[in-house]
Protein backbone atom coordinates (compact mmCIF):
# COMPACT_ATOMS: atom_id res chain seq x y z
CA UNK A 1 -19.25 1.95 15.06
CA UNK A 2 -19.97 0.32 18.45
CA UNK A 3 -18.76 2.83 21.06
CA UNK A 4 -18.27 0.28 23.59
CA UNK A 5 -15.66 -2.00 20.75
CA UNK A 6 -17.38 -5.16 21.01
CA UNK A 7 -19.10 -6.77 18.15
CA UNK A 8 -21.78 -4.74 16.57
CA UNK A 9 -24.95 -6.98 17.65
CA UNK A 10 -26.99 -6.05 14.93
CA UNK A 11 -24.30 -7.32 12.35
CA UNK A 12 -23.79 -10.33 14.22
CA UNK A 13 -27.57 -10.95 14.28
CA UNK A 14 -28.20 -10.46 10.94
CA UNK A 15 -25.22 -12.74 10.15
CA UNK A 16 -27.09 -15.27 12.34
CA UNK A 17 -30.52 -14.88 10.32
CA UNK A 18 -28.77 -15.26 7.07
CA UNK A 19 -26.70 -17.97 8.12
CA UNK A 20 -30.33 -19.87 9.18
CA UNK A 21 -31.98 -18.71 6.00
CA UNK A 22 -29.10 -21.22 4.19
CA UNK A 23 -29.18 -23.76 6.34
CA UNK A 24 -33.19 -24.11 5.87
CA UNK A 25 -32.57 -23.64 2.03
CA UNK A 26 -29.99 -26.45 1.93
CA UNK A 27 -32.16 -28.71 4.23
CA UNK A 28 -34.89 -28.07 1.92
CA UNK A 29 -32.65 -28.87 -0.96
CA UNK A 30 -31.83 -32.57 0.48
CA UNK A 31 -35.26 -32.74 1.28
CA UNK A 32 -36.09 -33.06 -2.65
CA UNK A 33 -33.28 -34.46 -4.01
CA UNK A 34 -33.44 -38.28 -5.03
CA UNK A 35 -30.58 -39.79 -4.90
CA UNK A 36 -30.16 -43.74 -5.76
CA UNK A 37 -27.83 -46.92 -5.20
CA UNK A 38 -27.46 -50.21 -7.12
CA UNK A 39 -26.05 -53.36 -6.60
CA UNK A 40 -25.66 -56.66 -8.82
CA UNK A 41 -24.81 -54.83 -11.90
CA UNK A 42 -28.10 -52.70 -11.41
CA UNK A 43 -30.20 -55.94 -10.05
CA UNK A 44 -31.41 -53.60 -6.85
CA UNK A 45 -31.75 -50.19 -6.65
CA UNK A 46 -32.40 -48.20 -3.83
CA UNK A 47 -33.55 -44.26 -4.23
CA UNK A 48 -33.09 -42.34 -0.84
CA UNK A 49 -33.63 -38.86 -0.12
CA UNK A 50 -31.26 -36.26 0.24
CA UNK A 51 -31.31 -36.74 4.12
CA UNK A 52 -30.77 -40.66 3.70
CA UNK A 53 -34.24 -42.05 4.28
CA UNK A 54 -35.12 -44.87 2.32
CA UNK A 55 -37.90 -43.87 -0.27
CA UNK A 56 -37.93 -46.81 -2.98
CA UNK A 57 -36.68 -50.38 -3.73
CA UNK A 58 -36.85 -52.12 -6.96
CA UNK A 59 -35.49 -55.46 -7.33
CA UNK A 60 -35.05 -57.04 -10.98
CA UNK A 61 -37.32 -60.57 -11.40
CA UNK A 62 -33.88 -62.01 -12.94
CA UNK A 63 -32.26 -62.02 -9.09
CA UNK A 64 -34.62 -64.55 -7.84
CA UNK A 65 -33.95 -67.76 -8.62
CA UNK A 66 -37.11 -69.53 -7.81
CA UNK A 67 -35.36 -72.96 -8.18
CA UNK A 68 -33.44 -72.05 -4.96
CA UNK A 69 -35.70 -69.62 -2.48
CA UNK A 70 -33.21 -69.90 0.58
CA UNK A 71 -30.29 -68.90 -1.04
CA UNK A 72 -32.48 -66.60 -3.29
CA UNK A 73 -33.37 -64.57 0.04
CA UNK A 74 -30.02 -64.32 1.28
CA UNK A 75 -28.34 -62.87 -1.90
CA UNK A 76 -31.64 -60.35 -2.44
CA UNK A 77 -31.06 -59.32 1.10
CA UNK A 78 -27.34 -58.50 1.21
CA UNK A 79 -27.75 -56.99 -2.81
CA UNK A 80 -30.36 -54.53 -0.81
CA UNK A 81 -27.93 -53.74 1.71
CA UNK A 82 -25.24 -53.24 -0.97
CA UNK A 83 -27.57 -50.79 -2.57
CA UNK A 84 -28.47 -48.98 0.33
CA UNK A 85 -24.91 -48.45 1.44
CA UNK A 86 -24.14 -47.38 -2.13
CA UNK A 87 -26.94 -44.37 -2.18
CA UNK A 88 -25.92 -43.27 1.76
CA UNK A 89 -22.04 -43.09 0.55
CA UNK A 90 -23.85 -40.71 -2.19
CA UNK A 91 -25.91 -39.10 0.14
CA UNK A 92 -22.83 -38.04 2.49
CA UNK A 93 -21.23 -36.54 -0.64
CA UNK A 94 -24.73 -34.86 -1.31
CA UNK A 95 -24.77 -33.40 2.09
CA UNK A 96 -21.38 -32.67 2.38
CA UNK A 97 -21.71 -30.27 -0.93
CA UNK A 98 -24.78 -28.80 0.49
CA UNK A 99 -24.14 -28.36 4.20
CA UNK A 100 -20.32 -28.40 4.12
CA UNK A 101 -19.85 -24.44 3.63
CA UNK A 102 -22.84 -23.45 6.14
CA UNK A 103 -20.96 -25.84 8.27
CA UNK A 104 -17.55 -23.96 8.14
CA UNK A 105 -19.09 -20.81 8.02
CA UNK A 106 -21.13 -21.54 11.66
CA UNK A 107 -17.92 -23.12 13.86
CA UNK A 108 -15.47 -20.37 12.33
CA UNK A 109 -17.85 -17.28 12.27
CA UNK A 110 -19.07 -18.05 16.10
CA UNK A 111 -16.67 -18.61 19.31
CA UNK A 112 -17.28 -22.35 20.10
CA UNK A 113 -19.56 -22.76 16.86
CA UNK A 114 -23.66 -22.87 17.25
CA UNK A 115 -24.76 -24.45 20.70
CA UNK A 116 -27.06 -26.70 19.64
CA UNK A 117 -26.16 -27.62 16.50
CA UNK A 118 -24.35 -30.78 16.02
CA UNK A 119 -21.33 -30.96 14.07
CA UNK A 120 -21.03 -26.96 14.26
């Protein structure tokens, strides 16, 4: 019991270091997961990490229509954007699952949430 009844420091620091401890293992856990986004019935796909960062493209020979490159380009470009929009939307799920509860647990468990943290 804290004599002086404020909050018991040592609980509140070891609240802190366990709160960090999950937040590295969840960061670490969107660091390895592979997450991916298609377009054009699966004619692009785009695997991102867990944080969003681009990691592979594969386009399928059938969406390039060599008898028309201009057009070709256009449609490859905006089915790569398709894709990519497709895996972030996942991704945002992905971290929401992940960082969601260290998220509420930081801004509730802590006047004014964690300075320096954005979002908390």
């Amino acid at each position: 019991m804290n004599p002086g009844g404020g909050m018991d420091m040592q609980a509140l620091l070891q609240q802190a270091q366990q709160m960090q401890q999950q937040l590295m293992e969840a960061q670490q856990q969107l660091d390895e997961a592979q997450v991916e986004g298609t377009s054009g019935g699966g004619l692009v796909k785009v695997t991102v990490n867990g944080r969003g960062a681009v990691e592979e493209i594969v386009i399928d020979p059938r969406a390039i229509d060599p008898a028309d490159p201009e057009d070709t380009a256009q449609t490859v470009a905006d089915l790569v954007l398709a894709a990519i929009r497709d895996a972030e939307s996942s991704v945002e799920e992905l971290q929401q699952e992940k960082m969601g509860p260290l998220a509420e647990g930081l801004g509730g468990g802590m006047p004014g949430g964690m300075p320096g943290l954005p979002g908390f």
